[in-house]
C-alpha atoms as a PDB file:
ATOM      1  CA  UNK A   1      -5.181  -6.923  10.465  1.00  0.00           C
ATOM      2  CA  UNK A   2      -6.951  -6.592  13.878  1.00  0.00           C
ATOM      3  CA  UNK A   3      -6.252  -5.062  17.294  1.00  0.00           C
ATOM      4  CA  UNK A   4      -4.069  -2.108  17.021  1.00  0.00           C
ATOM      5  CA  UNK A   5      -1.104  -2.790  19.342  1.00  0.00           C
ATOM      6  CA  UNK A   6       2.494  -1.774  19.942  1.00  0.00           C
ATOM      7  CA  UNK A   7       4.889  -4.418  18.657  1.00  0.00           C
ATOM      8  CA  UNK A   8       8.733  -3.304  18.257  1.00  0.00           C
ATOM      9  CA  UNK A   9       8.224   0.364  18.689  1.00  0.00           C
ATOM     10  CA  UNK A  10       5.595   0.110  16.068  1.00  0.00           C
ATOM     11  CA  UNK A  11       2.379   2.790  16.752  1.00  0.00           C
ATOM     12  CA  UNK A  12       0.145   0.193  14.936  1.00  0.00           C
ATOM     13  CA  UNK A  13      -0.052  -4.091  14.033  1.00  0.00           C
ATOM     14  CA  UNK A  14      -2.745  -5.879  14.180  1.00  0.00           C
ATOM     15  CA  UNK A  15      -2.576  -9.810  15.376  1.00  0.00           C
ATOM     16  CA  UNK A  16      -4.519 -11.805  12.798  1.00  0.00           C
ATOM     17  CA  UNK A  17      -3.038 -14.722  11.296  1.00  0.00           C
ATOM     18  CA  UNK A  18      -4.411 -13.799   8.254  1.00  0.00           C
ATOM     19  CA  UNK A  19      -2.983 -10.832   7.376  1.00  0.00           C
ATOM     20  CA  UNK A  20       0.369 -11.644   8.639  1.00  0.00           C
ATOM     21  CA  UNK A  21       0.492 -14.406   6.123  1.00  0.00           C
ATOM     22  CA  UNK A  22      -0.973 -12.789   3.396  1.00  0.00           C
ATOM     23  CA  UNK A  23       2.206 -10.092   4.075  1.00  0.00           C
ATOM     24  CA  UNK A  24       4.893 -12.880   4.430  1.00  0.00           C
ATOM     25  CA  UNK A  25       3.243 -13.890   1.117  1.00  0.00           C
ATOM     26  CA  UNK A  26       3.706 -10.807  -0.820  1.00  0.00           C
ATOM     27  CA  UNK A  27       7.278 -10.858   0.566  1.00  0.00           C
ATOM     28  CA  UNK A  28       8.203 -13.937  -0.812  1.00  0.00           C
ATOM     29  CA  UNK A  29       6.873 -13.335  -4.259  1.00  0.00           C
ATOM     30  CA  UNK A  30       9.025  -9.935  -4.010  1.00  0.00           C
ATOM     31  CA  UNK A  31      11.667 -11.858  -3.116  1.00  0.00           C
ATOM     32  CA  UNK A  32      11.177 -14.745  -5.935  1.00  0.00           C
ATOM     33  CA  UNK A  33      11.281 -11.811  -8.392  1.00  0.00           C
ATOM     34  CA  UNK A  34      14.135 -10.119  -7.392  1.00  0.00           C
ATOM     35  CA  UNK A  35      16.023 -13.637  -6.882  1.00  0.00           C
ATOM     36  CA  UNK A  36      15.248 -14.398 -10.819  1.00  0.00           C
ATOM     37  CA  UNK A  37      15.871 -10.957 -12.083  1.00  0.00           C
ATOM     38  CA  UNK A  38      18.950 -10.047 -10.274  1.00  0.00           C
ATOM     39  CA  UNK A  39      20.660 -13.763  -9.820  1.00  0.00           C
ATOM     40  CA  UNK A  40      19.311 -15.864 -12.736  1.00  0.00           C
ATOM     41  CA  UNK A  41      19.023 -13.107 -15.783  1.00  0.00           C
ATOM     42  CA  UNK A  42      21.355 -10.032 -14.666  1.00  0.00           C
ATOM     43  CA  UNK A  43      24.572 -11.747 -12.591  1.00  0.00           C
ATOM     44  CA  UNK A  44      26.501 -12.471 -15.863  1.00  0.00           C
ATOM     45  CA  UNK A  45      25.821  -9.126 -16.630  1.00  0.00           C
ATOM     46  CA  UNK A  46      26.686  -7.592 -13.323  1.00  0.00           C
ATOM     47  CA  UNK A  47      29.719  -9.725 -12.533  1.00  0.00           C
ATOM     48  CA  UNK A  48      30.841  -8.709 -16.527  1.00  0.00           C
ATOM     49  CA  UNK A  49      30.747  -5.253 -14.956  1.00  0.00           C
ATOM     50  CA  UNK A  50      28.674  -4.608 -18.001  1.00  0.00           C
ATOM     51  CA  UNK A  51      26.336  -0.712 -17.626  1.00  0.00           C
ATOM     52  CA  UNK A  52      22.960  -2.614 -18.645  1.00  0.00           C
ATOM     53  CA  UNK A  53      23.584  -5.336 -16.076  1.00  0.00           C
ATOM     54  CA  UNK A  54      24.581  -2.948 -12.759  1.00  0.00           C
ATOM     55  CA  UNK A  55      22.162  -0.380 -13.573  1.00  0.00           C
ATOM     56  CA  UNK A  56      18.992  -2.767 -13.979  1.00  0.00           C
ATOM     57  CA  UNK A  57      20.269  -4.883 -10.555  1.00  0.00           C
ATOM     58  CA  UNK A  58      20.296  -1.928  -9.027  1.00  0.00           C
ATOM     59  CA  UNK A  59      16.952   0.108  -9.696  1.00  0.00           C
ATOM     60  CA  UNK A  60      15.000  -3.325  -9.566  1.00  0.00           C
ATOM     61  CA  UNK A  61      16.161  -3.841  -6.175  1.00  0.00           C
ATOM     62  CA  UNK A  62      15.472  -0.235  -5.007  1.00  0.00           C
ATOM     63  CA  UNK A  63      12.030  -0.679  -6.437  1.00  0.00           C
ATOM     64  CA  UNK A  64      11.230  -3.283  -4.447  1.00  0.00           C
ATOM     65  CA  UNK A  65      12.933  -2.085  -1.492  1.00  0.00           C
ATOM     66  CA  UNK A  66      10.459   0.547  -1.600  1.00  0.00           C
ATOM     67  CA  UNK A  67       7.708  -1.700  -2.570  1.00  0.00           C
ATOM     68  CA  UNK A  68       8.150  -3.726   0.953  1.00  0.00           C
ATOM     69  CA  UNK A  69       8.926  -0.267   2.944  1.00  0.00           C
ATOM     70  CA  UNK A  70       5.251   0.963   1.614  1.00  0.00           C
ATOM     71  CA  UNK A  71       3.638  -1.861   2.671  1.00  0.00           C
ATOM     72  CA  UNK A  72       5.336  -2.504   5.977  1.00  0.00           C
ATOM     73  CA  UNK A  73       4.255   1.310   6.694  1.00  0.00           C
ATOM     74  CA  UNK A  74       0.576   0.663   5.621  1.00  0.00           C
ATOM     75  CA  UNK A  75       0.396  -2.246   7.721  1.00  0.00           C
ATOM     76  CA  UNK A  76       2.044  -0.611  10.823  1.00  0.00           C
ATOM     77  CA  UNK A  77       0.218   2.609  10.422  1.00  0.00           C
ATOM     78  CA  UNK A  78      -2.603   3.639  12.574  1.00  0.00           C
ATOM     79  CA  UNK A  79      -5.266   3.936   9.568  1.00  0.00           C
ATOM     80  CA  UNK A  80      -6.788   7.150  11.046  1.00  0.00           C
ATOM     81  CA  UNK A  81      -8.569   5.021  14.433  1.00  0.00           C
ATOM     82  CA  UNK A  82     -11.147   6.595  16.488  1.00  0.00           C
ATOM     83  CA  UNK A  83     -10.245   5.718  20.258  1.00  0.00           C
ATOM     84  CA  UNK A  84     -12.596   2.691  21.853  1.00  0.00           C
ATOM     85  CA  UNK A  85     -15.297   3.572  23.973  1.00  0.00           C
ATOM     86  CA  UNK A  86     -15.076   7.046  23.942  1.00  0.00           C
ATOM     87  CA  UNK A  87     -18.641   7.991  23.634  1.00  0.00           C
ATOM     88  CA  UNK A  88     -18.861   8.737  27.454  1.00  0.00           C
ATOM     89  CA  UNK A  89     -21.457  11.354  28.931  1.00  0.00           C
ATOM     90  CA  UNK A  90     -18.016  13.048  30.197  1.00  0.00           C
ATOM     91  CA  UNK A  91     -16.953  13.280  26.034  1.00  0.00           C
ATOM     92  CA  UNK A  92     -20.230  13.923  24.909  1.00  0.00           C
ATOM     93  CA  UNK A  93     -20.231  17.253  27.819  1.00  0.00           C
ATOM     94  CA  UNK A  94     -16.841  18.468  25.928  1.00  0.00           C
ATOM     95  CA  UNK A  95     -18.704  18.299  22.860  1.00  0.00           C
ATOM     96  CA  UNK A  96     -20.547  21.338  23.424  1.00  0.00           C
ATOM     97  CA  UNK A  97     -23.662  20.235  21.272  1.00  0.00           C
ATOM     98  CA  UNK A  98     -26.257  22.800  20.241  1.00  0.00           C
ATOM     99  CA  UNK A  99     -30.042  21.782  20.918  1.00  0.00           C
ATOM    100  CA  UNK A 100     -30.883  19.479  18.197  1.00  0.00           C
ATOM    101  CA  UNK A 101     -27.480  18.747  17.556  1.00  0.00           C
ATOM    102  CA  UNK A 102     -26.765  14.755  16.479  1.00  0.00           C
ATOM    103  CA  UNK A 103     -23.823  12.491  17.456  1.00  0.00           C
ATOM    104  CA  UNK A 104     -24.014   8.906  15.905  1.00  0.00           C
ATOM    105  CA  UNK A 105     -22.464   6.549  18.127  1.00  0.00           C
ATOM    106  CA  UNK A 106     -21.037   2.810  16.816  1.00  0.00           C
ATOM    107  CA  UNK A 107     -23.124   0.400  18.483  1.00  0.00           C
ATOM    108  CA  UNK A 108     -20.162  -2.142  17.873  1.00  0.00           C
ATOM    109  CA  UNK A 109     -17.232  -0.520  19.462  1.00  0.00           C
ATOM    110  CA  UNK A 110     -18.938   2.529  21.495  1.00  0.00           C
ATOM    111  CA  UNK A 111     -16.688   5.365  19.961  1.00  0.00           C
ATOM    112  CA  UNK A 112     -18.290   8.546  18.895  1.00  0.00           C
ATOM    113  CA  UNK A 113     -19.101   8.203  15.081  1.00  0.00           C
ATOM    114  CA  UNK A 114     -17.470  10.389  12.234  1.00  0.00           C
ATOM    115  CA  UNK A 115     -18.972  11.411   9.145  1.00  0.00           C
ATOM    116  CA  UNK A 116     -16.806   9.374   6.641  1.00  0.00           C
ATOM    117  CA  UNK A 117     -15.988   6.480   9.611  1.00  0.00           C
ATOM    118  CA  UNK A 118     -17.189   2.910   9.152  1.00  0.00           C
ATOM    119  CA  UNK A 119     -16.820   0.265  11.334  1.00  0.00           C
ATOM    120  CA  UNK A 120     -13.300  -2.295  10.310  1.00  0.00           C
ATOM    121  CA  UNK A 121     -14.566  -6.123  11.589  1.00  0.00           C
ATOM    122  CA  UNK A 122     -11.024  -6.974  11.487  1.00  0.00           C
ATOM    123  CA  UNK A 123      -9.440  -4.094  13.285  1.00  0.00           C
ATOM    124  CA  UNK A 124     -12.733  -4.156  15.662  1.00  0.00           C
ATOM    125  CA  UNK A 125     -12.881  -0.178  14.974  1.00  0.00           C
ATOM    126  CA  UNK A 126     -13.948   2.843  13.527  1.00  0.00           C
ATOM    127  CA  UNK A 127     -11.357   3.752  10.959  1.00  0.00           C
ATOM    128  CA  UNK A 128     -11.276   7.650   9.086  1.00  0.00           C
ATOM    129  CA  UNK A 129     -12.360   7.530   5.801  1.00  0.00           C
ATOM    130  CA  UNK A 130     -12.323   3.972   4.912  1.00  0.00           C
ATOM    131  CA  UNK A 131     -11.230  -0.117   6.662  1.00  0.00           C
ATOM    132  CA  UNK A 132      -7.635  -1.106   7.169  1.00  0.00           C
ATOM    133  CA  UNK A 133      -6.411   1.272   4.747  1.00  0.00           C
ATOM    134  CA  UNK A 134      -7.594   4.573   6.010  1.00  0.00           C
ATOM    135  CA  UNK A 135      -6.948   8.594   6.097  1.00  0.00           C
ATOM    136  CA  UNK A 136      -3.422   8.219   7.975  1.00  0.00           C
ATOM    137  CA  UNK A 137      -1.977   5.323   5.910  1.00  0.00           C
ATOM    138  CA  UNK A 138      -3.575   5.336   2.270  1.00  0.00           C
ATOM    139  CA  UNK A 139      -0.776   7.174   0.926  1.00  0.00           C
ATOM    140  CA  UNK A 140       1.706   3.935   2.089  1.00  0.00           C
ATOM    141  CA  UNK A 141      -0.846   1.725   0.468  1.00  0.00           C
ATOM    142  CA  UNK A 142      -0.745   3.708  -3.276  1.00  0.00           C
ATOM    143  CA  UNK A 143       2.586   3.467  -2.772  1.00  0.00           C
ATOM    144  CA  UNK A 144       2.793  -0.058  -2.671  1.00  0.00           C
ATOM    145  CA  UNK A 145       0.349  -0.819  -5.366  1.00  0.00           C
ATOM    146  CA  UNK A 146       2.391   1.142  -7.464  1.00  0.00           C
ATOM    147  CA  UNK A 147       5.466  -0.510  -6.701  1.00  0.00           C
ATOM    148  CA  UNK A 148       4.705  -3.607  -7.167  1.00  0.00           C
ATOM    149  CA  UNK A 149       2.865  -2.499 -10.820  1.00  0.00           C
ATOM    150  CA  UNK A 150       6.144  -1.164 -11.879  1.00  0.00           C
ATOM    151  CA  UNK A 151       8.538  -3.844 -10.545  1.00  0.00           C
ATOM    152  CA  UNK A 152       5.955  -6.172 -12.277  1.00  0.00           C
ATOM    153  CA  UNK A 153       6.256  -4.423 -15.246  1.00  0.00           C
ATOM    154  CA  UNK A 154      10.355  -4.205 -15.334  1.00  0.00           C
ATOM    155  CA  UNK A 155      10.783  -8.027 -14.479  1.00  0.00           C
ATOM    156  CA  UNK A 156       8.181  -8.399 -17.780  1.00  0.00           C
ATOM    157  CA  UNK A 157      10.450  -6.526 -19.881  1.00  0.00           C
ATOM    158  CA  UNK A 158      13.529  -7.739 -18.445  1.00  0.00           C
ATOM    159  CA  UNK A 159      12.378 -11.630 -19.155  1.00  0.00           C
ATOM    160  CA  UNK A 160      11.170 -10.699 -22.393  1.00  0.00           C
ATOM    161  CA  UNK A 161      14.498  -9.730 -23.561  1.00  0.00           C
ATOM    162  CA  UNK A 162      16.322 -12.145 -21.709  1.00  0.00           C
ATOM    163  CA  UNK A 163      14.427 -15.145 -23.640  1.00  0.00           C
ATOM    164  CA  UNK A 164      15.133 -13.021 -27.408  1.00  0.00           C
ATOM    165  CA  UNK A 165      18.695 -12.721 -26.575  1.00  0.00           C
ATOM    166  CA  UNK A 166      19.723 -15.974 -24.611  1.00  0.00           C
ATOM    167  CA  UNK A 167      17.720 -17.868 -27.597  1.00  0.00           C
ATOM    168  CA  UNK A 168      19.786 -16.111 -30.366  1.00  0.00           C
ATOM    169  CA  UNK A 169      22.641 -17.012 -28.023  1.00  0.00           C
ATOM    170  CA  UNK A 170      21.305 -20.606 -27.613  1.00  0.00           C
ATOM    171  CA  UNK A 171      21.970 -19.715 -23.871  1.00  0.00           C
ATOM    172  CA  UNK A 172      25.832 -19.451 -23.665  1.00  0.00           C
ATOM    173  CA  UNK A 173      26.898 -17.225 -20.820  1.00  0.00           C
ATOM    174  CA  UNK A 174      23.153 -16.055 -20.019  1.00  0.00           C
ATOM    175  CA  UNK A 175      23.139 -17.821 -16.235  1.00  0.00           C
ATOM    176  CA  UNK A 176      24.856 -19.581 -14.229  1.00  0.00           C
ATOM    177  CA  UNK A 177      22.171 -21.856 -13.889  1.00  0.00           C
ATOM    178  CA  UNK A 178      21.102 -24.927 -15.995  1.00  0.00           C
ATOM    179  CA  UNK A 179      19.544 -23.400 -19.159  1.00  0.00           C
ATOM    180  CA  UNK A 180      16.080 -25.608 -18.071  1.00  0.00           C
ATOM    181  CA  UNK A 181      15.762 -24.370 -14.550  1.00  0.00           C
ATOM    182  CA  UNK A 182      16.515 -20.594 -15.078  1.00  0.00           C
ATOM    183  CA  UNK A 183      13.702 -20.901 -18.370  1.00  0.00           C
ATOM    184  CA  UNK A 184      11.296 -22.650 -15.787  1.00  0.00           C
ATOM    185  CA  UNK A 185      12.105 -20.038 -13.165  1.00  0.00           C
ATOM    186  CA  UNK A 186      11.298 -17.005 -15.970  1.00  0.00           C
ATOM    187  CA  UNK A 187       8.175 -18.573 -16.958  1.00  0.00           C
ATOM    188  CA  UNK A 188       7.132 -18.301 -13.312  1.00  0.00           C
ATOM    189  CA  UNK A 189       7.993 -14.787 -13.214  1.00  0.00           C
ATOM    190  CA  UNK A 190       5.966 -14.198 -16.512  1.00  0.00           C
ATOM    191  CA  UNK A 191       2.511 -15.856 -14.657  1.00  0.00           C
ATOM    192  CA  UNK A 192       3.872 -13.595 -11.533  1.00  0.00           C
ATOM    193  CA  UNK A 193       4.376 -10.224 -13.239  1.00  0.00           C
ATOM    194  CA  UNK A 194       1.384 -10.174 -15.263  1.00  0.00           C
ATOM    195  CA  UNK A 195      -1.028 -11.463 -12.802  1.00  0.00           C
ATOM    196  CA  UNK A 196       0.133  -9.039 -10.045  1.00  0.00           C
ATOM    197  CA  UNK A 197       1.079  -6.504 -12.227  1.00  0.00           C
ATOM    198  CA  UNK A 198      -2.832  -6.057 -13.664  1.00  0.00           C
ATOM    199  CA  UNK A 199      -4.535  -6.808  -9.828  1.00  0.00           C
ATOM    200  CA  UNK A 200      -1.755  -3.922  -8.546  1.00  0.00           C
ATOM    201  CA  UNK A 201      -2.644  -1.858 -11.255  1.00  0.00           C
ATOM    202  CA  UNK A 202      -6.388  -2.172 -10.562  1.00  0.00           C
ATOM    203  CA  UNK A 203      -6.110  -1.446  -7.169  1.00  0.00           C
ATOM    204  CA  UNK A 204      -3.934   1.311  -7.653  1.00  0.00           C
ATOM    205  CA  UNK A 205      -6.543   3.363 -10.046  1.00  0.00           C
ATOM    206  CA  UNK A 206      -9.220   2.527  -7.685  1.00  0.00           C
ATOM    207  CA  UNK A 207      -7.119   4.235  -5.147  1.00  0.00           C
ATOM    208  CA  UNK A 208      -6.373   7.096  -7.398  1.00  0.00           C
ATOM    209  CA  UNK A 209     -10.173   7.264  -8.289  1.00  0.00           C
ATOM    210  CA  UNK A 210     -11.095   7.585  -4.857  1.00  0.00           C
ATOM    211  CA  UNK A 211      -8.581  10.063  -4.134  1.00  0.00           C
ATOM    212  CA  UNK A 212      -9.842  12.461  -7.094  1.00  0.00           C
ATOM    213  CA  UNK A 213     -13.376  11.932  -6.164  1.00  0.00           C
ATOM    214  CA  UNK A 214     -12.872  12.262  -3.057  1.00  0.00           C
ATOM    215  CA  UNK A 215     -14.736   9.490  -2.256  1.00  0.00           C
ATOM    216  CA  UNK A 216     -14.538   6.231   0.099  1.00  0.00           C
ATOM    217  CA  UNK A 217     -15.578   2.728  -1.701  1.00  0.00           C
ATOM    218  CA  UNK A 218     -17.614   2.317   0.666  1.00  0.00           C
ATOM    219  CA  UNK A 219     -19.950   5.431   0.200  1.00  0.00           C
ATOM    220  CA  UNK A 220     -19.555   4.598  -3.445  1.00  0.00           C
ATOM    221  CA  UNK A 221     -21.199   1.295  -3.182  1.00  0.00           C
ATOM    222  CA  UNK A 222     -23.833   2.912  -0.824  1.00  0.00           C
ATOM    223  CA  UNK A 223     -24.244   6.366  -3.137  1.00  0.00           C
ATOM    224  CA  UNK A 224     -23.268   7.866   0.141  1.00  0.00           C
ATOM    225  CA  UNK A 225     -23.496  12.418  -0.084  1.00  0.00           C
ATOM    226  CA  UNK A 226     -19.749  13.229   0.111  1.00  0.00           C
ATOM    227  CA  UNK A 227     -18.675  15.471   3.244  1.00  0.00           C
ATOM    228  CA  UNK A 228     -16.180  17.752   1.058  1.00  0.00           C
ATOM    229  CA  UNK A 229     -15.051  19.095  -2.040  1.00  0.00           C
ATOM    230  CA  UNK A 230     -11.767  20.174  -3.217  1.00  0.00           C
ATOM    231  CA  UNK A 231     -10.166  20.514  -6.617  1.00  0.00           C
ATOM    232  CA  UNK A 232      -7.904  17.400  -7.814  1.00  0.00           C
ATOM    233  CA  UNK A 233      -4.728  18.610  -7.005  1.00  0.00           C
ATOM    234  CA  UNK A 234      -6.091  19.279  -3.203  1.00  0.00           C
ATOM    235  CA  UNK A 235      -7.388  15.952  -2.602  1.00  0.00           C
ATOM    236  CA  UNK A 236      -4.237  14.444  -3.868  1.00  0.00           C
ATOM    237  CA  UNK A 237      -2.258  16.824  -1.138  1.00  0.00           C
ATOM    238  CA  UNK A 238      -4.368  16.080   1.438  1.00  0.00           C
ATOM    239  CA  UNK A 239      -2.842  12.072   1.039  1.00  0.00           C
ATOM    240  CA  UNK A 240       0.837  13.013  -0.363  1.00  0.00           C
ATOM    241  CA  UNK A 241       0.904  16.086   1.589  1.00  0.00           C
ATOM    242  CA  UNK A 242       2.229  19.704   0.246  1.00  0.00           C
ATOM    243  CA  UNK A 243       3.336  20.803  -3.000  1.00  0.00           C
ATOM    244  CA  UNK A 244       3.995  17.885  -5.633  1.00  0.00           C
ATOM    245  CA  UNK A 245       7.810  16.716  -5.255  1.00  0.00           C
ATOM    246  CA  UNK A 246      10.073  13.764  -4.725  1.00  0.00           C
ATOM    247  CA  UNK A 247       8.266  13.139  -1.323  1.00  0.00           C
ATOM    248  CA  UNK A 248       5.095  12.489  -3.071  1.00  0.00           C
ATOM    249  CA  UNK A 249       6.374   9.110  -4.119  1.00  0.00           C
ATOM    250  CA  UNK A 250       8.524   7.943  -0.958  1.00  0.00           C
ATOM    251  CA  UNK A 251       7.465   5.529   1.496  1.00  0.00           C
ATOM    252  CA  UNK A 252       9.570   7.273   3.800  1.00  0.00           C
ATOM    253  CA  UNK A 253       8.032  10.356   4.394  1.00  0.00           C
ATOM    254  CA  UNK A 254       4.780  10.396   6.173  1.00  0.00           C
ATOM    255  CA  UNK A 255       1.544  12.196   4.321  1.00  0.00           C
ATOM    256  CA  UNK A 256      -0.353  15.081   6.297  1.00  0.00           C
ATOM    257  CA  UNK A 257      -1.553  13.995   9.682  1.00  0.00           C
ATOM    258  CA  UNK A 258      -5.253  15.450   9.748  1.00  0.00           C
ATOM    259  CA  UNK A 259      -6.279  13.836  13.099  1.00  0.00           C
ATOM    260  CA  UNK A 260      -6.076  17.960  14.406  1.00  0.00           C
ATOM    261  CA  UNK A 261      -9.287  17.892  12.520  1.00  0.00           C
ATOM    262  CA  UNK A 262     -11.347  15.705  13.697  1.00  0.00           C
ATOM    263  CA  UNK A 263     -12.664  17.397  17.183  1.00  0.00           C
ATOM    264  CA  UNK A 264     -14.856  14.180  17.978  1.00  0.00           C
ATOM    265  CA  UNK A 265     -11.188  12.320  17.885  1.00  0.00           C
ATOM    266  CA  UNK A 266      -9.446  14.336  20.313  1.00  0.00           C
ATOM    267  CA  UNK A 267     -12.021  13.962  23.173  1.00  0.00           C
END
């Protein structure tokens, strides 16, 4: 990521080669998984018009369609910004500061400091809460983490069982492919699964940590005096949004938008 700009009706994308290859990455890996566990392990199946076959094609893929919608929405979503160079004598006047009163200022990108803000080198901004992946898109980013854990997980299981039963079979009617490429192919989704599977799953308890805490990484590492306190269920609302339901866990549906909150935001 880096400068927030509009690209394809988008309200955030940031131009760094970087980051846009590290995301055309994670889309091919996506796509090598669900090329091996739909086309090399579950077409027989599928084409046989076999239960087990359909029904696995079919929840793998919407797994990781929802995988690449929660990360195209964490990387297109404003992170929770503060507007450039708005620490202006004209702002500061709206402010209404008592005597005394103390506005920090970024010395980087001249915007009137948060509490909770820190500075993003790559998006050359204050973000809410945390970097790249702040108050207005963290929910997208759990999302994905989890995702990508549980599709990890499935194409495991799925391989697992495919090697027991295609062995026993000695491989007759298994793929359509040659016996040696489709076992290559699964070993390369074992090495895939596991080693994204456990950095996901990392990543996504960090997440979940800091969401329960409610508390940024970065104050953590700096033993940083946390601004609020809620009860676990209210921090995770405040990034799912509402009462617990189906919502919670779609990439679709946008958390709580809390920049009404932030008066130093809206000047």
């Amino acid at each position: 990521m880096g400068r927030g700009s509009r690209c394809c009706n988008l309200s955030w994308f940031i131009n760094d080669g970087v980051g846009i290859g590290c995301a055309v990455f994670t889309y091919l890996l996506i796509a090598y998984a669900e090329f091996v566990v739909v086309f090399v392990m579950l077409l027989p199946e599928v084409i046989s018009a076999t239960v087990f076959g359909i029904l696995h094609a079919i929840t793998f893929t919407f797994l990781a369609s929802l995988a690449v919608v929660a990360h195209s929405r964490a990387m297109c979503s404003d992170p929770g910004s503060i507007p450039l160079g708005n620490c202006t004598s004209e702002n500061l006047k709206k402010l209404q500061l008592q005597e005394g009163e103390v506005v920090l200022r970024c010395t980087r990108c001249e915007c009137i400091k948060l509490a909770r803000a820190h500075h993003c080198s790559t998006c050359q901004r204050c973000i809410r809460i945390n970097n790249c992946v702040g108050e207005d898109n963290q929910k997208f980013f759990v999302l994905f983490t989890w995702y990508i854990f549980a599709i990890s997980a499935y194409a495991l299981i799925l391989t697992i069982r495919q090697l027991f039963i295609c062995t026993d079979k000695e491989w007759q009617g298994c793929t359509f492919f040659p016996v040696a490429s489709a076992i290559l192919l699964m070993i390369f989704l074992v090495f895939e699964g596991l080693l994204f599977g456990i950095f996901t799953l990392v990543m996504f308890c960090s997440q979940i940590s800091s969401i329960v805490k409610d508390e940024t990484g970065i104050e953590n590492l700096k033993q940083e005096v946390k601004v609020k306190k809620g009860t676990v269920y209210e921090n995770l609302q405040d990034v799912f949004g509402g009462y617990i339901s189906i919502s919670w866990f779609s990439p679709f549906s946008s958390g709580p938008s809390r920049r009404s909150h932030h008066t130093y935001h809206e000047v």
